[in-house]
Every structure is written in C-alpha cells, then in structure tokens.
Protein backbone atom coordinates (compact mmCIF):
# COMPACT_ATOMS: atom_id res chain seq x y z
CA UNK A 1 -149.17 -172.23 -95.59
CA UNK A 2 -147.56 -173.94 -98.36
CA UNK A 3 -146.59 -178.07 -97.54
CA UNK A 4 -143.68 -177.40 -98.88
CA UNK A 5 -143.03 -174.53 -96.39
CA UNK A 6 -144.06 -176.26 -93.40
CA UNK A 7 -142.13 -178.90 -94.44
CA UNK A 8 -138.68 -176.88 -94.77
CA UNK A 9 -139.32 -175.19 -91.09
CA UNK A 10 -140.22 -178.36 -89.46
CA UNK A 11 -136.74 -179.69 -90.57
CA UNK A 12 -134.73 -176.20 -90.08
CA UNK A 13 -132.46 -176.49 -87.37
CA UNK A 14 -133.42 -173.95 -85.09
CA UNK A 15 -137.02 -175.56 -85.03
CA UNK A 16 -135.35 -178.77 -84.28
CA UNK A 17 -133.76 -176.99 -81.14
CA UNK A 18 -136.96 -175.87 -80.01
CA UNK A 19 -138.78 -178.79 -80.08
CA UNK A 20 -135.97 -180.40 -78.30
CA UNK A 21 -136.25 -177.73 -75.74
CA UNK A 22 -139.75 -178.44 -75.48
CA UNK A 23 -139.53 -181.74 -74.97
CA UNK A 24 -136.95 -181.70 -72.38
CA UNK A 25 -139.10 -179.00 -70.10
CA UNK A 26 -142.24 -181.69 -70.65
CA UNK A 27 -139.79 -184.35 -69.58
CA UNK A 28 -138.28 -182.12 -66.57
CA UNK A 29 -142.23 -181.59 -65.46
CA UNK A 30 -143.01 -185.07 -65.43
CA UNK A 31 -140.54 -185.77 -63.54
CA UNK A 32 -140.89 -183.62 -60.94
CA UNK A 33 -144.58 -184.92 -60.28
CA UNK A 34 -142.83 -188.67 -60.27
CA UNK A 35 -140.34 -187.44 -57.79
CA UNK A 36 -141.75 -185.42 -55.50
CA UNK A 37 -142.16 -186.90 -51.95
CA UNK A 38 -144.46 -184.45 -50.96
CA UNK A 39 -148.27 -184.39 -51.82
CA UNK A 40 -148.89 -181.33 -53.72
CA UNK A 41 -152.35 -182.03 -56.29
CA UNK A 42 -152.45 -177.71 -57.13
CA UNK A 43 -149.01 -178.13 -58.47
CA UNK A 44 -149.15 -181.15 -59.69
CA UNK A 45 -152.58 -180.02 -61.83
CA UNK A 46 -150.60 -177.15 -62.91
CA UNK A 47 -147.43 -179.14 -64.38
CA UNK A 48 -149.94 -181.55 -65.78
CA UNK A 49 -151.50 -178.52 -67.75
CA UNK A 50 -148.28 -177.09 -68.70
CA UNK A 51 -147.16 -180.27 -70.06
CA UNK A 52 -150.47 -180.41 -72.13
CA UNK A 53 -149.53 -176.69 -73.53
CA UNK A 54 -145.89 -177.96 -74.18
CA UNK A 55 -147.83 -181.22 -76.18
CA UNK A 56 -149.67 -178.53 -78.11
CA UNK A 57 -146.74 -176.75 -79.50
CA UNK A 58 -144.93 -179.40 -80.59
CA UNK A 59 -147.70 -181.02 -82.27
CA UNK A 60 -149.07 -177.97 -83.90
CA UNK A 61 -149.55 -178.16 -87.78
CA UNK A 62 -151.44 -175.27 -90.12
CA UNK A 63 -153.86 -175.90 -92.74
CA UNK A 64 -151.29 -176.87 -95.45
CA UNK A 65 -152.40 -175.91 -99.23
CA UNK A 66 -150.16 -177.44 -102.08
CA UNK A 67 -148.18 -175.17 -105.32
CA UNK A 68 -151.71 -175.33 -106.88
CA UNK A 69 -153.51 -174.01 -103.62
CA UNK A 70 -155.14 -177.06 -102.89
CA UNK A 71 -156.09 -177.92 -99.21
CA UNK A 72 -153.52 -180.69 -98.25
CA UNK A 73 -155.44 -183.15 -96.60
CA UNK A 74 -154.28 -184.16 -92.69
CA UNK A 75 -152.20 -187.66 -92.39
CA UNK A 76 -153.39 -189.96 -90.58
C-alpha cells in the first residue's frame, strides 16, 4: 500500500469513527472486568482476549511502499 494511502485513510473520517468505536468497546470491556462483583475468570479471559483483538485492529499498519515503490521502513 502506498504511505501516502495509508496515510489519507488513517485520517478519513469514517476511520476515525471506527477507531473511536473500537476504543470505546475496549474501554466498555475493561470495565466490566473492574466492576464486576462477581468472580467470573472464563469471562473475564474472554474480555481480556477480545480486548487484545480490539488492540490489534486499531494498531494494524500494512507494509507501506513509497511513489517510487520503495519499502517504507516501520517508525519506531
């Protein structure tokens, strides 16, 4: 994918949404494991995974190739 690209759909608005939304259902998970009264560790292992996946999404990035084609190198 082109940086450029990448660059213009990170910043679009509707990714912007979705990566709110994503946050919000990591933030709604954890916070149902801090609240709960109950002990529940099967659930509990499950919203910890699902918060992982959510972590995954919004930090995925491609490999990013510049106008020449050039591998973009990752920032650290």
């Amino acid at each position: 994918m082109l940086e450029q690209d990448y660059k213009d759909w990170r910043s679009s608005l509707v990714t912007q949404e979705m990566l709110r939304d994503v946050a919000n259902a990591g933030e709604a998970s954890a916070l149902e494991i801090l609240n709960r009264r109950d002990n529940d560790p099967y659930d509990d292992q499950y919203l910890k995974g699902y918060i992982f996946g959510l972590s995954v999404v919004a930090g995925w990035k491609p490999n990013l190739i510049d106008s020449e084609g050039n591998e973009v190198p990752d920032e650290v």
